[in-house]
Every structure is written in C-alpha cells, then in structure tokens.
Protein backbone atom coordinates (compact mmCIF):
# COMPACT_ATOMS: atom_id res chain seq x y z
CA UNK A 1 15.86 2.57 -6.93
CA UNK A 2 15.62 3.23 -3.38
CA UNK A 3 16.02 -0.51 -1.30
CA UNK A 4 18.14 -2.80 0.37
CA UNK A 5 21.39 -2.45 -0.12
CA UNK A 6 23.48 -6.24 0.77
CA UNK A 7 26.71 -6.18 1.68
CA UNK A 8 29.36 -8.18 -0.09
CA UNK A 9 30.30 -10.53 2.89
CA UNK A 10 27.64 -13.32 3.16
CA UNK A 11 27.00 -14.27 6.93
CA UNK A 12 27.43 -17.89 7.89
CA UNK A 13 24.59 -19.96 7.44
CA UNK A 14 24.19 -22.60 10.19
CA UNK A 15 21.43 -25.25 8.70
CA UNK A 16 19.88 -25.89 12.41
CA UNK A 17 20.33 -22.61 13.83
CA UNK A 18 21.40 -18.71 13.28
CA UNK A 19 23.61 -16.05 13.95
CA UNK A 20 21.79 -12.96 15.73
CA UNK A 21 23.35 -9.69 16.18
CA UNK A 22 22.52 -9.09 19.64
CA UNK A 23 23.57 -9.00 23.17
CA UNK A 24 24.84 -5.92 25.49
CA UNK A 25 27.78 -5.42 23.86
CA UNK A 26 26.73 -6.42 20.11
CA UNK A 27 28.47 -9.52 20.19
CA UNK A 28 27.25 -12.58 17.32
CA UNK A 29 25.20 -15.27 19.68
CA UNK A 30 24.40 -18.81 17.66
CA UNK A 31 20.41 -19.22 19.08
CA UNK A 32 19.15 -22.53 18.17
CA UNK A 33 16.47 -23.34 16.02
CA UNK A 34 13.49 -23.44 18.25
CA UNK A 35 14.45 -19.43 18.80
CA UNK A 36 15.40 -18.74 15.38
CA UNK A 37 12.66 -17.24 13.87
CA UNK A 38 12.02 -15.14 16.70
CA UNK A 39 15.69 -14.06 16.53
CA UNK A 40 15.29 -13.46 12.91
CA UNK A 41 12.21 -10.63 13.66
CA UNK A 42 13.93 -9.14 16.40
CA UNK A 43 17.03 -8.52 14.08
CA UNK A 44 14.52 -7.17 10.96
CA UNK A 45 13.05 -5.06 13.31
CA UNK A 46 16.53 -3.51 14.28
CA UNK A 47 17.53 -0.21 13.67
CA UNK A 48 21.35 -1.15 12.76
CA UNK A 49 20.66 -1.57 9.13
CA UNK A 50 23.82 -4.40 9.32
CA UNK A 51 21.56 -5.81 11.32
CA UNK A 52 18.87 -6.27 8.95
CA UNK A 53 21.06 -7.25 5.83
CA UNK A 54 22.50 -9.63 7.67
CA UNK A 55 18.83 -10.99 8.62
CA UNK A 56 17.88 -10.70 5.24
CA UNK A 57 20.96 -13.12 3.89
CA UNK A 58 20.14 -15.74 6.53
CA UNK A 59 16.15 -15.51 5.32
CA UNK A 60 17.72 -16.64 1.96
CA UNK A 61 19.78 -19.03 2.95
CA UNK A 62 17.01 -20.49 5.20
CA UNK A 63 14.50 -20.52 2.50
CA UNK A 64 17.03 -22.63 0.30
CA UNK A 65 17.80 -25.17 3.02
CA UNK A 66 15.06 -27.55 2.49
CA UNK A 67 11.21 -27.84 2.27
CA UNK A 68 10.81 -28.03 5.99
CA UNK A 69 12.63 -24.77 6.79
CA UNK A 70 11.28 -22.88 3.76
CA UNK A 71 7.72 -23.85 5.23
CA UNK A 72 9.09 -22.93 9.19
CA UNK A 73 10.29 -19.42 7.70
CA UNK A 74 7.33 -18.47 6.13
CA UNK A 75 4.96 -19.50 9.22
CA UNK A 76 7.61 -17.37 11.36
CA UNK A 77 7.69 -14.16 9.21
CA UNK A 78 3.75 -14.07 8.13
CA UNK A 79 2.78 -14.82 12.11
CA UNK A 80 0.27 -11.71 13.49
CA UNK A 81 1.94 -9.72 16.24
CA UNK A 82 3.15 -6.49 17.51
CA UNK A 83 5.57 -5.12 15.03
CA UNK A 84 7.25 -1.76 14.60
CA UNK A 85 6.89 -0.13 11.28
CA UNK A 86 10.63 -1.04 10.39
CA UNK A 87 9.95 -4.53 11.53
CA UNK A 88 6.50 -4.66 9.41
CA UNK A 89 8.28 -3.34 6.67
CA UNK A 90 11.42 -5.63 6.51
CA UNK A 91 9.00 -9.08 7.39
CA UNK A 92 7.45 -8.08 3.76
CA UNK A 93 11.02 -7.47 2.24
CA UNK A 94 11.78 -11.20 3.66
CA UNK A 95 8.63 -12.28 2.92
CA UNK A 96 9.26 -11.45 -1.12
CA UNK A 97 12.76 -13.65 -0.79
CA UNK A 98 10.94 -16.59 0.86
CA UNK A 99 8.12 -16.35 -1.63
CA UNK A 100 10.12 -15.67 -4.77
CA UNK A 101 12.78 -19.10 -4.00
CA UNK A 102 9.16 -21.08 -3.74
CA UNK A 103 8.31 -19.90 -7.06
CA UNK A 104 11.63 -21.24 -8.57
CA UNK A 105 12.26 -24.45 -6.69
CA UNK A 106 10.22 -26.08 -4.47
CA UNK A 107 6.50 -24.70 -4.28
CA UNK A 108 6.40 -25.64 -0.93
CA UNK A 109 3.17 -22.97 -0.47
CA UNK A 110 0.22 -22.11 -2.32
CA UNK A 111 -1.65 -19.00 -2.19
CA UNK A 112 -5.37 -19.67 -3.03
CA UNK A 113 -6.20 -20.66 0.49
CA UNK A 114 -3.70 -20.91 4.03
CA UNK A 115 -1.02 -19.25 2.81
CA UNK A 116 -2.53 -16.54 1.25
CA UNK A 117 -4.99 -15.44 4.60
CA UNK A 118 -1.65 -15.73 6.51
CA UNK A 119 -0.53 -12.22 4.66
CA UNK A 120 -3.54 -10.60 5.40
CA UNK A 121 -2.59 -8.82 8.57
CA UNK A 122 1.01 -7.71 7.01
CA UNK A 123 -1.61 -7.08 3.27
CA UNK A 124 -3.42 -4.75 5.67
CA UNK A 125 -0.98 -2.87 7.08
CA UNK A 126 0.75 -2.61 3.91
CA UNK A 127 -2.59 -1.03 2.44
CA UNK A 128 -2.75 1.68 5.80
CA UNK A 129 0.15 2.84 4.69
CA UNK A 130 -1.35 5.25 1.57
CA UNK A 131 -2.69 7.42 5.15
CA UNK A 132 0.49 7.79 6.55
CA UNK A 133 3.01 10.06 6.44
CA UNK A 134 5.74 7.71 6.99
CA UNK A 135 9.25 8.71 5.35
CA UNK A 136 11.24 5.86 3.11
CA UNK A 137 14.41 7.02 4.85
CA UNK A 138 15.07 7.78 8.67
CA UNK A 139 18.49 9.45 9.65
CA UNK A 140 18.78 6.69 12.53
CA UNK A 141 17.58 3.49 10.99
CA UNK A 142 18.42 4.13 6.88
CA UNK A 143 15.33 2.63 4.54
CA UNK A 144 12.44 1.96 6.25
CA UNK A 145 10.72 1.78 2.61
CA UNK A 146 7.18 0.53 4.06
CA UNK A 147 5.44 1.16 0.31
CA UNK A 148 8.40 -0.15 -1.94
CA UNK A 149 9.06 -3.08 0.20
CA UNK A 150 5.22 -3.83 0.46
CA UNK A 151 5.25 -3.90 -3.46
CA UNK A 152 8.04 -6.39 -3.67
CA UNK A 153 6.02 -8.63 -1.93
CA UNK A 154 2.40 -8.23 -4.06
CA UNK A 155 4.95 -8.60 -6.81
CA UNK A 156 6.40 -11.65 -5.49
CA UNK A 157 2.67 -13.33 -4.81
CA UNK A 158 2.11 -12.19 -8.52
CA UNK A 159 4.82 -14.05 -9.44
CA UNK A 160 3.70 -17.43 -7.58
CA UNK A 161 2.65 -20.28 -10.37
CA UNK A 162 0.06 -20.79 -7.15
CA UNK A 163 -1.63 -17.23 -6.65
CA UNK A 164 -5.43 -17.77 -7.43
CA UNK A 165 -7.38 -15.30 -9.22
CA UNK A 166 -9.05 -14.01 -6.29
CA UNK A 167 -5.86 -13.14 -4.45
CA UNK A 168 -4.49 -11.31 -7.74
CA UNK A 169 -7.94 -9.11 -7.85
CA UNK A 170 -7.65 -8.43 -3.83
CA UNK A 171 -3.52 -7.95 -4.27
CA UNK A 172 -4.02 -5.76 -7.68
CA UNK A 173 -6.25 -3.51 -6.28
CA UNK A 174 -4.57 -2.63 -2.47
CA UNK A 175 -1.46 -2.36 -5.14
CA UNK A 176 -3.24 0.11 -7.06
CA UNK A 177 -5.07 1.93 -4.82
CA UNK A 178 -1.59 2.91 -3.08
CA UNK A 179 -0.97 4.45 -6.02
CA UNK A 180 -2.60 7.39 -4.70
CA UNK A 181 -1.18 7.79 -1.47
CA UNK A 182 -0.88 11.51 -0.19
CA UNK A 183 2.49 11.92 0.73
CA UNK A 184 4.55 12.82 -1.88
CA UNK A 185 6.73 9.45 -3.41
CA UNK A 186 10.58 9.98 -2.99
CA UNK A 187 11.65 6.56 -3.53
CA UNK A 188 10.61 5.28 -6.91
CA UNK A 189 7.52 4.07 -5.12
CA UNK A 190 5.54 5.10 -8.00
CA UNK A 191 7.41 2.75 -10.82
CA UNK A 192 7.63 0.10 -8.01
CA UNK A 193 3.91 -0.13 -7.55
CA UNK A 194 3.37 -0.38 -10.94
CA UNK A 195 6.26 -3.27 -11.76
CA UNK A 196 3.71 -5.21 -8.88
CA UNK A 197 0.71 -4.48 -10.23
CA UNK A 198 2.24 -6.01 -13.71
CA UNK A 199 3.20 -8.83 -11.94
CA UNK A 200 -0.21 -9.59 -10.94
CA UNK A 201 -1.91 -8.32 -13.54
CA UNK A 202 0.11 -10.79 -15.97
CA UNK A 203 -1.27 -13.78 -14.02
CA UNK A 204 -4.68 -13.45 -14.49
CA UNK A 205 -5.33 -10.11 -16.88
CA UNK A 206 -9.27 -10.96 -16.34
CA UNK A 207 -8.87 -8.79 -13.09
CA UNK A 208 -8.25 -5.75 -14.81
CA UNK A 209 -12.02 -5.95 -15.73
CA UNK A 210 -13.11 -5.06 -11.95
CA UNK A 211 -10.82 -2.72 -11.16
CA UNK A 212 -12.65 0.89 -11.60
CA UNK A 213 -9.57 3.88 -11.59
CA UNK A 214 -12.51 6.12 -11.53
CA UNK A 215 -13.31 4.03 -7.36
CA UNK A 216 -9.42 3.50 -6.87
CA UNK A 217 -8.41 7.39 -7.25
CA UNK A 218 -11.44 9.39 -6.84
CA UNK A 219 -10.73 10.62 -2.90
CA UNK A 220 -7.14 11.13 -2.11
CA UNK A 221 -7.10 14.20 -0.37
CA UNK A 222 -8.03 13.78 3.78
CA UNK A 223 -8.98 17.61 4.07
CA UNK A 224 -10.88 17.46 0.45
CA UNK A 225 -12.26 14.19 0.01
CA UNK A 226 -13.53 15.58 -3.54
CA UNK A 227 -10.06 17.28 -4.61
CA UNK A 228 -6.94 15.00 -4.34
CA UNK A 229 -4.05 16.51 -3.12
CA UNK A 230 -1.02 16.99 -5.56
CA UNK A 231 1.27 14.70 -3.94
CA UNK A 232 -1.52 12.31 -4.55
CA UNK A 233 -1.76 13.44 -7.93
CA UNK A 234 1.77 13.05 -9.24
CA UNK A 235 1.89 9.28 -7.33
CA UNK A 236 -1.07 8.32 -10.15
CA UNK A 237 0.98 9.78 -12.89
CA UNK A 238 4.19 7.87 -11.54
CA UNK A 239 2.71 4.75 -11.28
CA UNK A 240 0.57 4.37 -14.68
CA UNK A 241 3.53 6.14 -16.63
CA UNK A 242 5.83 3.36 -15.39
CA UNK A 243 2.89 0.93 -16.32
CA UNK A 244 2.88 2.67 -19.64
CA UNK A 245 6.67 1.96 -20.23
CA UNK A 246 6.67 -1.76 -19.17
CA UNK A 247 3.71 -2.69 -21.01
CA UNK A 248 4.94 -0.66 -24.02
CA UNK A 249 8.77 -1.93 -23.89
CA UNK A 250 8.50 -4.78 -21.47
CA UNK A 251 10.86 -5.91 -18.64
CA UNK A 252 12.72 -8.79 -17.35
CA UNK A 253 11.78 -9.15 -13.34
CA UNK A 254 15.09 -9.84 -11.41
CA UNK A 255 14.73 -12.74 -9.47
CA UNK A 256 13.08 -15.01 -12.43
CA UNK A 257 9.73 -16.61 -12.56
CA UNK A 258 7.94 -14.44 -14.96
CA UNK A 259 9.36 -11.88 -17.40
CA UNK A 260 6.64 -8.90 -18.60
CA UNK A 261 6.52 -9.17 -22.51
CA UNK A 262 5.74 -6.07 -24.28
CA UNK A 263 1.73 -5.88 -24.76
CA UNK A 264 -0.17 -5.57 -28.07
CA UNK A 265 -2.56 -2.47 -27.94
CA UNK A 266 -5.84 -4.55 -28.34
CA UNK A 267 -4.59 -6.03 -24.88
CA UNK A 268 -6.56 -6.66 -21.19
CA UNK A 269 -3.55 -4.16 -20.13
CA UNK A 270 -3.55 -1.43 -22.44
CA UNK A 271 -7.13 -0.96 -22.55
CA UNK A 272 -7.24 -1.07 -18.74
CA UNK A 273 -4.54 1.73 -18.82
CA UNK A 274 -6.49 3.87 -21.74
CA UNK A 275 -9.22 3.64 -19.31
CA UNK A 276 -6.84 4.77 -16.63
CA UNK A 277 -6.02 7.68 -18.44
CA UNK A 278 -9.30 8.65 -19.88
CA UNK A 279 -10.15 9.18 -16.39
CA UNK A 280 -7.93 12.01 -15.90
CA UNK A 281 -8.64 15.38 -15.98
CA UNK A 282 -5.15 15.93 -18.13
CA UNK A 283 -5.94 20.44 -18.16
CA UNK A 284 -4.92 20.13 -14.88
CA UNK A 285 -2.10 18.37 -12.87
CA UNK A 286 -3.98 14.83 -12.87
CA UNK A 287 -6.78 16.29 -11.16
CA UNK A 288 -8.83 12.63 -10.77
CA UNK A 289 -12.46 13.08 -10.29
C-alpha cells in the first residue's frame, strides 16, 4: 500500500514546544508553543518528505501529551485556510493520528456536532478530488496521496465511539462516491476507500439503506456524462471487490478501535453490496448506468 513511510529515528518531542525543519540553511529551530501549530502546517505542507515524517511523529506525540494539547492539535490542523494540495493532503493524514489516539484514550472530541463541521472544509476538498487529475506520487515531493490519505481520515471518524449517524451517512457517501473518480487509481486507492467505507459503515449499517450506487456511479465520465470513463470504471470494481473481501473474510484495522468481523450474507452489508453489483452492467467492463 502506497503511504507514509516513518523513519526509524523518532524526533524529540518537547511537551511545550516543537522542533521545525526550517530556516535558510535547514537548520532544526525549537518554536514555542504559541507558534507550534503553525510550524507544524508549514512543515506538512513541505516538499522534503523528512520534513513531513518528522511532522507527522511530533502530531503523535502531541496528541498523546495530554487532553489540552490533543484538543490544541486538532483546532490547529482542522482550521480553514489556504493550503497547498500536499499540505491539504498531509493535515488529513495528521488529522487520522489525532483522531484515531482520541478513539483509544481520551475522547477528548466528539463528532456529532463542533468537531465534526470543523472537517468540512478539508471533507470538501477531499470530495473535489474524484475531478482532479492529481497524481499520488510527484518526482519532487514523493506521496502526495490526496485520495488514500483522505480515506484514512473518513476511516478514522468511522472509527470514533462519538461519530453520529448523520456524519457516517454524509462521510459514507463522499467515501463512496470517490469510488468513481476518473483518473485511473495507482495507489491502492480503490481497497483503501473501501477499508473506510467499512469503517463507517460498521458504525451505523442503517446508512447503507440511503445510499443509491445506481446516484453514486451513474455519471463519471466529464466528456460523457451518460458513459463513465474506464478509469472510472475499474475504480468501482476496485473498491467493492475489496469491500467484497473484507466483508467476506474480515480484517483487523491497524491502529485498534474497531476490528471488521466477517459478515453473514443476510447482512445490512452484503445486501448493500448485491445491490452494488446488480447495478452493473457486468457484459461490459463495469459499464454503470
């Protein structure tokens, strides 16, 4: 699978302030903690991917620190503002961390009101991203991974105790509906996608009752609304074939909080996914109408 890769030395972890990789000549400067969450973006946003591991260790080791910091990171990370699409794209990756150590220790947030209309400008990105022809990988920057690290954070809000219903239906059905994007998934986005939608999906299954495949995949294709494309195409049979093997086998989620039991064929989830694939024109190559 096509993400992060952390390195093996962990970056000191000051509790009141942090280590950012910047300067004119590269050079470590300890910023203190009224700047740190600024310092923090600036350093996901960078296009040394060191850069952004390291970031990515201190969001964890922030988000363990205490209530108070855990609450401070997430305010800092889900803030609205200019971003580029490596920076949006990393805020979600940290976003996932911050969001996944609340599920296990401290439920410091709560997504069925605040928190969860916080996301909604990085949720809305995330969702423009299906249009776009944006590549997972740039020779420059390494993984930019704007889909894959999107879906690590609907799976993370899936995997929330907190997450209301109405969030999983809204979360479930961007997830879903990226499914069909038009470029052409090289990054496991496909099996990604569908690990999140599982996620959500497993805490409240009464969604899967409003969401129509027929209205999530019926236009993918911007030159023939009526004809999806065939990059489109194979992203649909990615993502409900790796639905098909975790609700058939199951899977253990890294990162605990919810583990996706193999489902019984009279299930919410199977007979969402028969629905799924009764929808398909299967003569063709997926050919949704």
């Amino acid at each position: 699978m096509a993400c992060r890769s952390m390195s093996n030395t962990r970056a000191r972890y000051w509790p009141r302030s942090y280590r950012h990789r910047g300067g004119r000549w590269g050079v470590d400067v300890v910023v203190d903690e009224r700047t740190v969450g600024r310092a923090m973006l600036i350093d996901l946003s960078s296009r040394d991917e060191s850069a952004r591991e390291q970031a990515l260790e201190e969001v964890e080791s922030a988000a363990t620190a205490g209530d108070d910091e855990l609450a401070r990171l997430f305010t800092e990370l889900a803030a609205d503002g200019p971003s580029s699409e490596l920076g949006m794209s990393y805020r979600a990756l940290a976003l996932s961390i911050v969001l996944r150590i609340d599920a296990r220790r401290r439920r410091v947030l709560r997504f069925d009101g605040d928190s969860s209309r916080r996301l909604e400008p990085l949720l809305q990105w995330w969702s423009s991203t299906r249009d776009r022809n944006d590549l997972p990988w740039e020779q420059d920057c390494g993984w930019v991974d704007s889909i894959g690290h999107g879906a690590e954070l609907a799976g993370a809000i899936g995997q929330h105790p907190t997450t209301s219903t109405a969030v999983v239906a809204d979360v479930a059905a961007r997830t879903a509906r990226l499914a069909g994007a038009d470029r052409r998934f090289l990054a496991s986005e496909g099996e990604r996608l569908a690990i999140a939608f599982a996620l959500l999906t497993a805490r409240a299954p009464e969604v899967l009752h409003e969401l129509d495949p027929r209205e999530l995949w019926e236009t993918r294709s911007a030159a023939n609304p009526s004809a999806p494309g065939w990059e489109s195409q194979l992203n649909v049979h990615a993502f409900l074939s790796g639905l098909a093997a975790i609700w058939t086998f199951g899977v253990a989620v890294p990162g605990g909080g919810i583990d996706l039991p193999p489902r019984e064929l009279r299930s919410p989830e199977c007979t969402w996914l028969r629905r799924a694939l009764a929808s398909t024109d299967t003569s063709g190559l997926w050919a949704l109408r």
